[in-house]
Protein backbone atom coordinates (compact mmCIF):
# COMPACT_ATOMS: atom_id res chain seq x y z
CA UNK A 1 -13.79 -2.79 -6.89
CA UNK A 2 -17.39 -4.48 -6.56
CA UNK A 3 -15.91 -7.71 -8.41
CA UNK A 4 -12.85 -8.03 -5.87
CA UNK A 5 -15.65 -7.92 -2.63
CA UNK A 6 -17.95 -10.91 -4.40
CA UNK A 7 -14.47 -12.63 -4.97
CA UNK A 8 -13.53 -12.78 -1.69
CA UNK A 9 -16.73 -14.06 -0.39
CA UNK A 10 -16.44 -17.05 -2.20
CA UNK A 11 -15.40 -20.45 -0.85
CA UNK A 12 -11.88 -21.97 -1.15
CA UNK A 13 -11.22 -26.08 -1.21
CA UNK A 14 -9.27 -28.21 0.58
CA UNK A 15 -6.63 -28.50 -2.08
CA UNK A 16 -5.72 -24.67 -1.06
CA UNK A 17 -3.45 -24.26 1.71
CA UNK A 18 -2.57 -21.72 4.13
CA UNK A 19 0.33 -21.35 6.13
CA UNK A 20 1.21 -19.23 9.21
CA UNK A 21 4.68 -18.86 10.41
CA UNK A 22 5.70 -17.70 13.34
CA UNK A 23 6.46 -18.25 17.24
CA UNK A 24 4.00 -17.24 19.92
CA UNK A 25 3.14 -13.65 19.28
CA UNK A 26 1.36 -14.75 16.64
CA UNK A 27 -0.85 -16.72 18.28
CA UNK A 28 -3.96 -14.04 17.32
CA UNK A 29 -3.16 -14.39 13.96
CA UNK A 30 -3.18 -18.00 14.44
CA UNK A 31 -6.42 -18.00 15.89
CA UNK A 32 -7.94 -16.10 13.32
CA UNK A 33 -6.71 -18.17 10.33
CA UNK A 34 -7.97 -21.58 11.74
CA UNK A 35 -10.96 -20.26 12.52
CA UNK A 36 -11.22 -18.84 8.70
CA UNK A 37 -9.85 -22.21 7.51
CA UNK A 38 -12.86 -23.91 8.62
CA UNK A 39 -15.30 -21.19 7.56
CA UNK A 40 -13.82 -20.99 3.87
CA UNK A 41 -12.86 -24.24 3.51
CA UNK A 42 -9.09 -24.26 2.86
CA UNK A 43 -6.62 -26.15 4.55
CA UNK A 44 -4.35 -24.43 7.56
CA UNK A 45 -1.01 -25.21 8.64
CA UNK A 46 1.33 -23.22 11.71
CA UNK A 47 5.01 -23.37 11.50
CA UNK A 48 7.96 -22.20 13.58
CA UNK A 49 10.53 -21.64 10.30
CA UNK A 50 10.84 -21.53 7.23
CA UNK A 51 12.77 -25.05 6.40
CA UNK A 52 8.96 -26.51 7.78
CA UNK A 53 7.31 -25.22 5.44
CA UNK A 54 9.59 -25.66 2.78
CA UNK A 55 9.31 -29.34 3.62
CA UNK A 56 5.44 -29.55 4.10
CA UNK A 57 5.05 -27.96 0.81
CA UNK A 58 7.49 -30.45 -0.54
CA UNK A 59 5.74 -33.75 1.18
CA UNK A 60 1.85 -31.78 0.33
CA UNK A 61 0.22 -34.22 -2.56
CA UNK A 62 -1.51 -31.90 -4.66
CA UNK A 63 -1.78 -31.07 -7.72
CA UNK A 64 0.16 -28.55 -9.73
CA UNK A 65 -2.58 -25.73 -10.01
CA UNK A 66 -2.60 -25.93 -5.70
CA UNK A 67 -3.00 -22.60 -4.29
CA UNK A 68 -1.64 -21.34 -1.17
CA UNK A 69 -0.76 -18.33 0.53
CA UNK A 70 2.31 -18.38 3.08
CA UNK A 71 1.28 -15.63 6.00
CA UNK A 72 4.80 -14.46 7.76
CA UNK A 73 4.44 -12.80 11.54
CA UNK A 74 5.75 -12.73 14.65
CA UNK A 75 9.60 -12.93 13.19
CA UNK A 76 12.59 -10.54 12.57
CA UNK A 77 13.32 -8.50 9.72
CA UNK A 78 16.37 -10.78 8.33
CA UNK A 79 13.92 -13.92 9.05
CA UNK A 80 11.03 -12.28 7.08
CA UNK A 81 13.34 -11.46 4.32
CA UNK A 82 15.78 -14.43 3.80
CA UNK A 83 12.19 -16.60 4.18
CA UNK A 84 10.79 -14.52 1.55
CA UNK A 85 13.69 -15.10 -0.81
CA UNK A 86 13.84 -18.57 0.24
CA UNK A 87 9.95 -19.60 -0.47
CA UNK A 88 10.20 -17.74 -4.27
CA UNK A 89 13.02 -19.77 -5.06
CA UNK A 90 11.65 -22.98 -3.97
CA UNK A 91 7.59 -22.31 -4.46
CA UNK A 92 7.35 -19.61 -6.71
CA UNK A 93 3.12 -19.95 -6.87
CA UNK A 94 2.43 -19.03 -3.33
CA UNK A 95 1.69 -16.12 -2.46
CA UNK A 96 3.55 -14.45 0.87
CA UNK A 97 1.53 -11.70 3.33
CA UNK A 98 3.84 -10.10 5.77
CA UNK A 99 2.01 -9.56 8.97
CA UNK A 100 3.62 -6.49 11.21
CA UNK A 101 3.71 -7.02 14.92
CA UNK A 102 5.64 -3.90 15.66
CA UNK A 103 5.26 -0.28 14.73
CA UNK A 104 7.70 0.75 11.33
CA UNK A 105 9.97 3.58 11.97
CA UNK A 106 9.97 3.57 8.14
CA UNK A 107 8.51 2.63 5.01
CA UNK A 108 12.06 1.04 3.84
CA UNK A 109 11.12 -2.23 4.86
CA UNK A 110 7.69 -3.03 4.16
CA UNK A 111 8.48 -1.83 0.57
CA UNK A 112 11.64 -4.00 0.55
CA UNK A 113 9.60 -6.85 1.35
CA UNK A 114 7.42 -6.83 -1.71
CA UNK A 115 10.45 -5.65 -4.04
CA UNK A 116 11.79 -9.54 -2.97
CA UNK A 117 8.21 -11.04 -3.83
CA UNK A 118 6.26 -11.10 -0.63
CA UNK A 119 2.31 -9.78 -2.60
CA UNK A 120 1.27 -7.71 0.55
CA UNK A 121 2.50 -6.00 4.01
CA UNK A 122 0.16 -4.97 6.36
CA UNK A 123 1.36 -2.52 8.52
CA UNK A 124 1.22 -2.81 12.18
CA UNK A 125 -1.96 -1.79 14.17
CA UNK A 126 -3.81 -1.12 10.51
CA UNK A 127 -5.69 -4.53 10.15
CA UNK A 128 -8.27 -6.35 12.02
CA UNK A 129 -9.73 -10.00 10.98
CA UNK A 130 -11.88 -8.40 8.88
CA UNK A 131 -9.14 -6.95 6.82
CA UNK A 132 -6.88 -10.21 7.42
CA UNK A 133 -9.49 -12.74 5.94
CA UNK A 134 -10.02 -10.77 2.93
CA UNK A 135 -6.40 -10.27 2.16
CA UNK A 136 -5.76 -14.06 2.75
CA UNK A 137 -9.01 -14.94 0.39
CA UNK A 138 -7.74 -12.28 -2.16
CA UNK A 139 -4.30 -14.29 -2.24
CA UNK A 140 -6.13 -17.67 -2.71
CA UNK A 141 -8.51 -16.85 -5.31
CA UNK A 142 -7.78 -14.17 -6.98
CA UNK A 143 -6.07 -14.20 -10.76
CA UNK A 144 -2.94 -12.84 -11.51
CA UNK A 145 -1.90 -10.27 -11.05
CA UNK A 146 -2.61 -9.89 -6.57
CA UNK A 147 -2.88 -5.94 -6.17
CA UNK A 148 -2.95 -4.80 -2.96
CA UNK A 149 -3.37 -1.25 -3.76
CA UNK A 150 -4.60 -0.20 -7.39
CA UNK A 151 -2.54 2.48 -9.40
CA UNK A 152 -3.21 5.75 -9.77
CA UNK A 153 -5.21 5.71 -12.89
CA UNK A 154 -5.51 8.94 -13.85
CA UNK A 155 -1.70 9.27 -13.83
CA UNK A 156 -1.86 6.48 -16.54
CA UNK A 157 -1.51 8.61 -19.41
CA UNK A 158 2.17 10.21 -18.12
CA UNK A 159 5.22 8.87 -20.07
CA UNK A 160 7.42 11.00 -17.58
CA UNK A 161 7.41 11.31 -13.95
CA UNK A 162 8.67 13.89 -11.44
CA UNK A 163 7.29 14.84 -8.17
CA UNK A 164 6.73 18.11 -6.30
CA UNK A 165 5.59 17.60 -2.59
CA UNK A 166 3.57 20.61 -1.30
CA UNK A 167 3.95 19.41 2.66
CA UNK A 168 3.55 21.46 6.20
CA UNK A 169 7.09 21.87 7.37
CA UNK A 170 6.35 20.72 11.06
CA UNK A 171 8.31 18.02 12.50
CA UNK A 172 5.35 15.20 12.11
CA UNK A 173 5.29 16.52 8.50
CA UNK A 174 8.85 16.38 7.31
CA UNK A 175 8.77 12.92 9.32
CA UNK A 176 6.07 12.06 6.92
CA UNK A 177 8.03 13.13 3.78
CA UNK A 178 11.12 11.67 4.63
CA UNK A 179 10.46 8.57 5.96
CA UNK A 180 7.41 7.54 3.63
CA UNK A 181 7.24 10.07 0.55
CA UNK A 182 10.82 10.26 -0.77
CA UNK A 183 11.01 6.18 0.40
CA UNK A 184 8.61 5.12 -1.78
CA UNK A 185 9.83 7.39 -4.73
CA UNK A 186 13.78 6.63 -4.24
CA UNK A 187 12.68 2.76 -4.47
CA UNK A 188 10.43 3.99 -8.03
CA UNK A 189 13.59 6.31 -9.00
CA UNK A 190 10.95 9.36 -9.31
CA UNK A 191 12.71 12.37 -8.79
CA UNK A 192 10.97 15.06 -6.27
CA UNK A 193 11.32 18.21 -4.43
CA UNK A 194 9.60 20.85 -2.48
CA UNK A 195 9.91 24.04 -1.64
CA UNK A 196 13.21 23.79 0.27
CA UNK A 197 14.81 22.13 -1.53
CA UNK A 198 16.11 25.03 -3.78
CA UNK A 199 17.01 28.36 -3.46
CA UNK A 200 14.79 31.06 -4.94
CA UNK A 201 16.76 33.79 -6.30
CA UNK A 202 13.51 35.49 -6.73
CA UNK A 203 10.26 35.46 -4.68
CA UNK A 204 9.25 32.66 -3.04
CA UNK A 205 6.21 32.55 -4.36
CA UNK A 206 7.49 32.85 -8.60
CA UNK A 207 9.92 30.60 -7.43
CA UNK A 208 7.46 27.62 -6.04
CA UNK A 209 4.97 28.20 -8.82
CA UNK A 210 7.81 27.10 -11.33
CA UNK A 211 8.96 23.95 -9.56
CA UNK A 212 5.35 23.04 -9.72
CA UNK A 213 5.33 23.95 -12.90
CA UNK A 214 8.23 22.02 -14.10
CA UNK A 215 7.30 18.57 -12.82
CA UNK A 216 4.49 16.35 -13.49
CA UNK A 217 2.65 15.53 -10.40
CA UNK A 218 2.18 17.14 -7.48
CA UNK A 219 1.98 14.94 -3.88
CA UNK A 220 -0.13 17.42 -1.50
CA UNK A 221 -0.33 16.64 2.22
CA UNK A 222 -3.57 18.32 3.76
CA UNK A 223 -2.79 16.88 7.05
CA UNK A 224 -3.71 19.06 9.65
CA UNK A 225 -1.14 17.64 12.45
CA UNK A 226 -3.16 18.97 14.65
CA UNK A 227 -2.79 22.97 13.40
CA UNK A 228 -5.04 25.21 11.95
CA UNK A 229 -5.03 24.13 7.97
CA UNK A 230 -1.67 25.25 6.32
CA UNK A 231 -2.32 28.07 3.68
CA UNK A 232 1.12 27.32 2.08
CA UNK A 233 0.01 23.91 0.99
CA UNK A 234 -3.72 24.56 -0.32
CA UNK A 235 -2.51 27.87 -2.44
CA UNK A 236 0.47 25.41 -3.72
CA UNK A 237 -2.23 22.65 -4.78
CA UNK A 238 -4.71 24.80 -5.93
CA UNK A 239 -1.91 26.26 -8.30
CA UNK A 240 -1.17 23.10 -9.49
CA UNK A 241 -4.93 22.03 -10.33
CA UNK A 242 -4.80 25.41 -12.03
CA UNK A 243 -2.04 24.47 -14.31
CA UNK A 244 -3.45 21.12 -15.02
CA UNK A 245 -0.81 18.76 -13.31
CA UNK A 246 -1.59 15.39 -12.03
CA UNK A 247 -2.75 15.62 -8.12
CA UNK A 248 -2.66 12.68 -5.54
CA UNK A 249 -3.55 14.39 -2.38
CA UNK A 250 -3.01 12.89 1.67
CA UNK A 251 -4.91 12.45 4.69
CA UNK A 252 -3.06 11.17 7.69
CA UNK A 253 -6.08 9.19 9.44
CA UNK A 254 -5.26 10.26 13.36
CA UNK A 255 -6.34 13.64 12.08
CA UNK A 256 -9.85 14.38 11.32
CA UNK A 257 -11.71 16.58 8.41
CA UNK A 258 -9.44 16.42 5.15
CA UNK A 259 -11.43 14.19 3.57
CA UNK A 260 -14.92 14.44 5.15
CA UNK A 261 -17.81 13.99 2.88
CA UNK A 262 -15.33 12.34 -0.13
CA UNK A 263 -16.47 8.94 -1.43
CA UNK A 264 -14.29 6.47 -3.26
CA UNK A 265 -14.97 4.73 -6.48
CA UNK A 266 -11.12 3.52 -6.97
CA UNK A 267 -10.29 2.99 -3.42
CA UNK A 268 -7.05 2.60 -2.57
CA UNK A 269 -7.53 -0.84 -0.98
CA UNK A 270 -9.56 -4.08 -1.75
CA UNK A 271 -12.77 -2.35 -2.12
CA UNK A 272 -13.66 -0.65 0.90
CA UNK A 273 -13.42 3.12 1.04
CA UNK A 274 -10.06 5.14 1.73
CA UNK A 275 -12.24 7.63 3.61
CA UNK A 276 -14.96 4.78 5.35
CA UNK A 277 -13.06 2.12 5.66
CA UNK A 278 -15.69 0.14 7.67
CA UNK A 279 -17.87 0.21 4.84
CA UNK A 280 -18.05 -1.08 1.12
CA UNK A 281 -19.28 1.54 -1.27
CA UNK A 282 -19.59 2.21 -5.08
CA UNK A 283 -21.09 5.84 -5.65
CA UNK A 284 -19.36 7.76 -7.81
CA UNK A 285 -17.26 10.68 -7.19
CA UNK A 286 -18.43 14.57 -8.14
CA UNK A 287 -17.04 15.12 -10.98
CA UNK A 288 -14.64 18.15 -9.56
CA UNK A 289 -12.75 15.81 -7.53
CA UNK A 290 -12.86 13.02 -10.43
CA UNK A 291 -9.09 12.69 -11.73
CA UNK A 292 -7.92 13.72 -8.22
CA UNK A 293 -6.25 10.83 -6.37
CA UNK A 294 -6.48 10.60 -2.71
CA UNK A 295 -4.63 8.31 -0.22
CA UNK A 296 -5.51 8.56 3.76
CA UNK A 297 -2.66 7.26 6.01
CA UNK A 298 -2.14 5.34 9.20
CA UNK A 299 1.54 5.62 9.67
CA UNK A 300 4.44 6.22 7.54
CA UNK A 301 5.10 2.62 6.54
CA UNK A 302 1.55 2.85 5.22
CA UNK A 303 1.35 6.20 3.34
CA UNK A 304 4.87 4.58 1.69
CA UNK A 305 3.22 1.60 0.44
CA UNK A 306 -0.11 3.21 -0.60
CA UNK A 307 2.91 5.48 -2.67
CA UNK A 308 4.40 2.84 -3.60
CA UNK A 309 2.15 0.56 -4.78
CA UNK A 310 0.25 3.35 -6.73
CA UNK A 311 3.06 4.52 -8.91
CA UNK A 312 4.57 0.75 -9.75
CA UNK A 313 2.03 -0.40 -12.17
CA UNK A 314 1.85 2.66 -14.15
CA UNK A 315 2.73 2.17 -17.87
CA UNK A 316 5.39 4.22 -18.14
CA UNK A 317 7.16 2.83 -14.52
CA UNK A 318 6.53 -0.66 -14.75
CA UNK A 319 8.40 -0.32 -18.53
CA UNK A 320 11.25 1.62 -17.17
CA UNK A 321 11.52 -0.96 -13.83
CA UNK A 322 10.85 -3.81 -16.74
CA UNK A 323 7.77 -5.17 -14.75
C-alpha cells in the first residue's frame, strides 16, 4: 500500500479537472476541494446539476487523455443515481465519488451506486479532508483499475464461495447482518447462513460445526456491542480456523478492544491502517494472524462496502459477475 501513499502525494496539472456537484450543504466539501485545487494543482469547478457539467465537460478544450474526477454530494438518492448513469454514458473516463451527507439505514445504496459506475462512496460521518483529498488524488492519478478497498487476498485461491456468519444475536448485531452482511453478499450472489438459519435435528453444537464445515468462508463478528465478549462466536471461529476455512473477521469501530495491538499490511483502505487509521504503517503482521482478513466498521453502509468491495475482485467472482 506504500506505492498508493507516494501516489497521492504527487502533483496534478491544470489539464485535470475536478468537479463538485451539489447545492448548499455541500458547501464544506466545496471548501475543501478549492482549497486542494490550488495546493495540487488541478483545476476545480462547482455545479448545481448534472446537465452543467455535462455541458462544461462538453465546452472543456482538452485533450483526450484529460483526467477528472466528478465528486457528487449534497443531492438525493434518484439525483445521485440517474447523474451517475448519465455522466458514464456521456464521459465514460471520469471518475465519480459519492459524498454521503446523511447517515445510511443500509448498505443497499452505497453498493448500488458503484454497481452503476460511481469508483467510490464514502459513507457519512467516516471521512475528514484528510481522507477526501486522498480519495480525490487517488481518482486523478491513479492507473486503472481505482480500488477503493483491496480484495481479500488470501481468499484468492477459492473457485467456490459460500458464507457462514458466526454473529452475536443482539439487536445491533442482527442489524449488522442484515442490513450490511447479507447486502453485500445478495448483490455478489454468495450464498450464507448462520446458526439460525436451520434447524438442528441434533445438537446444536454437531449441528453448527457442520454448516461451518460445509461452506468456504466464515464472516466472524467479534463486536462486543457493548457486552461481555460472546463465547458462541469465538468457539464458532476458532472451529473454523481449526478446520482450515477462509476467515475475514469484524470490528465495529464505536466499540473498543477487538482489534487492539493488530497491525495492517493489506489494509482495507488506501494505505492507512484498518485498526490506526490516523496513521500510515507497513510492519508486517505475526505470522498467526497472517491469512486472516480483518475489516473494522463505522456503520452498516460501511462494513457492506468494505464486504463488498473485498469479495468483487476475486478471481473466481469477478469471472462469474464477468468483470
Amino acid at each position: 500500500m506504500q506505492e498508493k501513499v507516494l501516489m497521492i502525494s504527487m502533483k496534478s496539472n491544470l489539464h485535470d479537472l475536478a468537479v463538485l456537484v451539489g447545492g448548499p450543504p455541500a458547501d464544506p466539501i466545496a471548501k475543501i476541494m478549492s482549497e486542494l485545487a490550488v495546493q495540487k494543482n488541478y483545476a476545480f469547478e462547482r455545479k448545481g446539476n448534472i446537465p452543467e457539467v455535462i455541458s462544461l465537460m462538453d465546452d472543456a478544450k482538452t485533450s483526450g487523455n484529460q483526467r477528472s474526477v466528478i465528486v457528487l454530494c449534497g443531492l438525493t438518492e434518484v439525483q445521485i443515481l440517474e447523474g451517475i448513469q448519465e455522466i458514464k454514458r456521456r464521459k465514460k473516463c471520469s471518475r465519480i465519488i459519492v459524498c454521503a451527507m446523511r447517515i445510511e439505514e443500509n448498505g443497499r445504496f452505497p453498493i448500488r451506486c458503484i454497481e452503476e459506475g460511481a469508483c467510490d462512496y464514502l459513507v457519512f460521518n467516516t471521512y475528514d479532508p484528510m481522507i477526501l483529498e486522498q480519495r480525490i488524488m487517488l481518482a486523478l492519478l491513479s492507473q486503472e483499475p481505482y480500488v477503493a478497498y483491496p480484495p481479500f487476498n488470501s481468499l484468492r485461491g477459492l473457485r467456490a464461495f459460500s458464507v457462514f456468519v458466526a454473529t452475536p444475536f443482539a439487536p445491533a448485531a442482527t442489524d449488522d447482518y442484515i442490513s450490511a452482511i447479507k447486502v453485500a453478499l445478495e448483490h455478489l450472489e454468495i450464498p450464507e447462513q448462520r446458526a439460525d438459519n436451520e434447524r438442528h435435528f441434533t445438537s446444536l453444537l454437531s449441528g453448527v460445526t457442520s454448516q461451518i464445515e460445509n461452506n468456504s468462508v466464515v464472516i466472524g463478528n467479534i463486536t462486543s456491542y457493548g457486552s461481555p465478549a460472546n463465547a458462541n462466536v469465538y468457539l464458532e471461529i476458532g472451529y473454523a480456523m481449526g478446520v482450515r476455512k477462509k476467515v475475514i473477521l469484524l470490528s465495529k469501530r464505536t466499540y473498543s478492544g477487538a482489534f487492539d495491538g493488530l497491525y495492517a499490511k493489506d489494509t482495507r483502505s488506501l494505505g492507512w491502517s484498518a485498526f490506526s487509521p490516523n496513521q500510515f504503517i507497513n510492519e508486517s503482521i505475526p505470522a498467526d494472524i497472517e491469512a486472516i482478513e480483518r475489516v473494522q466498521y463505522f456503520n452498516c453502509a460501511d462494513l457492506a462496502l468494505q464486504l463488498y468491495f473485498g469479495f468483487r475482485d476475486l478471481p473466481a467472482i469477478a469471472k462469474r459477475l464477468n468483470r
